[in-house]
Protein backbone atom coordinates (compact mmCIF):
# COMPACT_ATOMS: atom_id res chain seq x y z
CA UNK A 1 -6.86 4.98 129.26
CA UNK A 2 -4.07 5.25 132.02
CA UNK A 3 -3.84 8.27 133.98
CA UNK A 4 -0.86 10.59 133.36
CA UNK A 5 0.85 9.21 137.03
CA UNK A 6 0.14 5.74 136.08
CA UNK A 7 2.12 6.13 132.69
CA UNK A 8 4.57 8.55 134.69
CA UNK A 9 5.10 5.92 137.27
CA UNK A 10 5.52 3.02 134.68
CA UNK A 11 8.11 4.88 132.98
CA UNK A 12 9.98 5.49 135.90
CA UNK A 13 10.33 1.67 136.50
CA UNK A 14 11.16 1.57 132.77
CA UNK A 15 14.35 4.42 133.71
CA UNK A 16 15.01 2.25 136.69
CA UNK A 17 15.51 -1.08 134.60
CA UNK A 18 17.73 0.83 131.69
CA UNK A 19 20.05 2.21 134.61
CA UNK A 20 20.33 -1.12 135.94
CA UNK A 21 20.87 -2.77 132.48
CA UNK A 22 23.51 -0.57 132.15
CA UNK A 23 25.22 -0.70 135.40
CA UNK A 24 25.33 -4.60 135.41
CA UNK A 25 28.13 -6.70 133.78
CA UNK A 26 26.08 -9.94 134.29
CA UNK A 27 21.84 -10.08 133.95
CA UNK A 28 19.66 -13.37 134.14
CA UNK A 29 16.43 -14.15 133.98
CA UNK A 30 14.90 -16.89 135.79
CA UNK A 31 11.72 -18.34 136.73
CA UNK A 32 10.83 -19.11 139.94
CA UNK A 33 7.15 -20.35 140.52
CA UNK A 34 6.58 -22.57 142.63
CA UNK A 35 9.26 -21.69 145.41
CA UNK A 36 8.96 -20.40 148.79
CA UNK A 37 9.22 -16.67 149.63
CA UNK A 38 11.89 -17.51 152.12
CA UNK A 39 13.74 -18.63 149.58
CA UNK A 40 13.52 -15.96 147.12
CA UNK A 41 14.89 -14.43 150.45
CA UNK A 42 17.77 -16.89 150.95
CA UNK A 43 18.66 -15.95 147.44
CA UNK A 44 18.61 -12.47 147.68
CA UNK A 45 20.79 -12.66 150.92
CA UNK A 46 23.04 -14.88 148.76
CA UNK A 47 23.33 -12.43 146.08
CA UNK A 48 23.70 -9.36 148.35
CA UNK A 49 26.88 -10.44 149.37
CA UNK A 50 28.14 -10.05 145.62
CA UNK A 51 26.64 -6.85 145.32
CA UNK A 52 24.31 -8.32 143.00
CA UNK A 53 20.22 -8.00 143.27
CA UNK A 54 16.95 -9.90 142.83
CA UNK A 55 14.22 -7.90 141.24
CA UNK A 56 10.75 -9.05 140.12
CA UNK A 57 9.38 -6.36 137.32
CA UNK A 58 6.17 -7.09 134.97
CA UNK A 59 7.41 -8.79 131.60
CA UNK A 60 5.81 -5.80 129.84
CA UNK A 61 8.05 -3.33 131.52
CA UNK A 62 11.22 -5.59 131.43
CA UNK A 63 10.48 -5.93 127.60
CA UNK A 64 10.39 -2.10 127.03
CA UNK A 65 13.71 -1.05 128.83
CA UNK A 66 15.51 -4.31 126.85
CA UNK A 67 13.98 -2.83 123.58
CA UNK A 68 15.43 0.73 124.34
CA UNK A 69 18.91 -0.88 124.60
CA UNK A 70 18.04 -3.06 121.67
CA UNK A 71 17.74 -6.49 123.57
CA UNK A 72 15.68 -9.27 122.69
CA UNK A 73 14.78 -11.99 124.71
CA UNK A 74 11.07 -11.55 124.74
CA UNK A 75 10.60 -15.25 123.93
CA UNK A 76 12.12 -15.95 127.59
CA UNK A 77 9.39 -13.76 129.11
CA UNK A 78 6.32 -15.37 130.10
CA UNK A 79 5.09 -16.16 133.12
CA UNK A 80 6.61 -14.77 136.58
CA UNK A 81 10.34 -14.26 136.06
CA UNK A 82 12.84 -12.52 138.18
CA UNK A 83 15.76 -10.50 137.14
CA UNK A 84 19.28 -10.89 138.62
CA UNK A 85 21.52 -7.67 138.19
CA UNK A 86 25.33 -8.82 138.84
CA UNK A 87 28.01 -5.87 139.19
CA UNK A 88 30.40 -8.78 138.45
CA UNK A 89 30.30 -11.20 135.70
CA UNK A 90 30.85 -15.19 137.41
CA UNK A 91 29.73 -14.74 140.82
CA UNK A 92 25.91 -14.09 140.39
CA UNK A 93 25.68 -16.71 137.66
CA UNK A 94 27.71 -18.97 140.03
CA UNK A 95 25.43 -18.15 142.69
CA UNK A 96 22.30 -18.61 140.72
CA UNK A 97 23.24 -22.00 139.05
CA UNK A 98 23.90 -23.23 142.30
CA UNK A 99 20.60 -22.05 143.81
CA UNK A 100 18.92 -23.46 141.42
CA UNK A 101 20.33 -26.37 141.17
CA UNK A 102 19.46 -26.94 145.07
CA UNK A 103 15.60 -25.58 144.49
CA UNK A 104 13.92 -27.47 141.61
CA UNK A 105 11.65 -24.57 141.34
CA UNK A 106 14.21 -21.92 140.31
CA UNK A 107 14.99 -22.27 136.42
CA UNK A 108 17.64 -20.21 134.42
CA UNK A 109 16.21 -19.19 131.48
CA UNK A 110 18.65 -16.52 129.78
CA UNK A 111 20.72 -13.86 130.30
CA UNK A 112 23.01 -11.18 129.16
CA UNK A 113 26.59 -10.95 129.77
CA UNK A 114 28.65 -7.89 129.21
CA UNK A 115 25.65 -6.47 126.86
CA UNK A 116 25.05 -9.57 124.85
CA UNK A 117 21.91 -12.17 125.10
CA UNK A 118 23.92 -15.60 126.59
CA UNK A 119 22.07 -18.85 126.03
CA UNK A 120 21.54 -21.48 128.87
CA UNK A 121 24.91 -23.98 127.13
CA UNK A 122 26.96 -20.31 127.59
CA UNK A 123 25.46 -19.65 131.39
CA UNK A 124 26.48 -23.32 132.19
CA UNK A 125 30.09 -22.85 131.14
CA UNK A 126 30.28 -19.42 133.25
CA UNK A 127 29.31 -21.44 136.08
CA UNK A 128 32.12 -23.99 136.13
CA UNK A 129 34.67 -21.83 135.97
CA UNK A 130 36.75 -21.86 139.20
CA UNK A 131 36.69 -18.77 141.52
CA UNK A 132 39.16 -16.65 141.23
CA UNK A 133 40.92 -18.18 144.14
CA UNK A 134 40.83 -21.75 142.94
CA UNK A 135 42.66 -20.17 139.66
CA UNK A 136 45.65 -18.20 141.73
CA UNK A 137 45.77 -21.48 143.62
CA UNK A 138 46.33 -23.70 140.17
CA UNK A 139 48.13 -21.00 138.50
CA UNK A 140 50.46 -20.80 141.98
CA UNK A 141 50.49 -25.09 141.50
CA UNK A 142 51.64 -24.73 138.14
CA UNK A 143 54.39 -22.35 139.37
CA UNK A 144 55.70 -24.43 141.98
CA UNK A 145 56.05 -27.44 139.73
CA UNK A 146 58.27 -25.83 137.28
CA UNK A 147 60.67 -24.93 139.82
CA UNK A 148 60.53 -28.18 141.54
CA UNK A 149 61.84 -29.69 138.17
CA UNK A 150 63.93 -27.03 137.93
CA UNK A 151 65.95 -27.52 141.48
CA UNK A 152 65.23 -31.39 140.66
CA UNK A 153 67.45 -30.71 137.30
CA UNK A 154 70.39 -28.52 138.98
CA UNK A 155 70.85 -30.80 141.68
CA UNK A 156 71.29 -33.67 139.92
CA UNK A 157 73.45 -31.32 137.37
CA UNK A 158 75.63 -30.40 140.77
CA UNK A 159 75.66 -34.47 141.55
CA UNK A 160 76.98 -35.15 138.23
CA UNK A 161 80.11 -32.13 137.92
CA UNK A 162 80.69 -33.73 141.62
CA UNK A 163 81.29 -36.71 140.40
CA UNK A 164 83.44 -36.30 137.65
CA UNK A 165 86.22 -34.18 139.46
């Protein structure tokens, strides 16, 4: 039987996972055997400049701290997996789709987004949404086009009341 520090210790890193669960807006689970630890480490770099984190936890504790906020993905968790905890929603899953599609080693293989479990299809369309720059920049297109048309349509307008005096 495990020693009272053991189980004191394991429950700690059970507390750890619920406060992170609960401070994330994004969470996905991925496996990564195979790759390199310096890229593990080019990842977490990545991912640190989101404010977002790479943390490797044993299945058994990751599956206790998602069953004490009523999560199941236990089906996802065999083998090594690591956890990415997002503060954001797109960016980590952007990031991650993107790292994995550049290491064939790195596979998504679910996650939770804003408290519910998100399948690989839902990850996938996440990830091809435009930044949020790319959307002021088509929103701001958009914009522009409507007035073009606009001073397109008066000018001609001010051609034609020219014209007929």
């Amino acid at each position: 039987m495990a020693s009272a520090k053991i189980l004191e210790e394991k429950q700690n890193i059970v507390d750890e996972i619920v406060d992170k669960l609960d401070s994330s807006k994004s969470i996905l689970v991925f496996s990564y055997q195979g790759s390199t630890v310096e890229k593990i480490s080019e990842l977490r770099k990545q991912l640190k400049q989101d404010d977002s984190e790479v943390k490797i936890y044993k299945n058994r504790l990751l599956k206790r701290a998602l069953s004490n906020k009523n999560i199941d993905i236990d089906s996802y968790l065999k083998g090594p997996n690591a956890v990415v905890f997002g503060k954001e929603i797109l960016e980590p899953i952007k990031i991650l789709t993107k790292f994995a599609k550049e290491n064939e080693n790195v596979k998504i293989l679910t996650g939770i987004i804003d408290g519910e479990v998100a399948t690989l299809d839902v990850i996938k369309e996440y990830a091809s949404i435009p930044s949020m720059e790319g959307l002021l920049t088509m929103l701001a297109g958009g914009m522009i086009e409507h007035v073009k048309n606009l001073s397109i349509g008066l000018n001609l307008y001010a051609e034609k009341l020219g014209e007929n005096k």
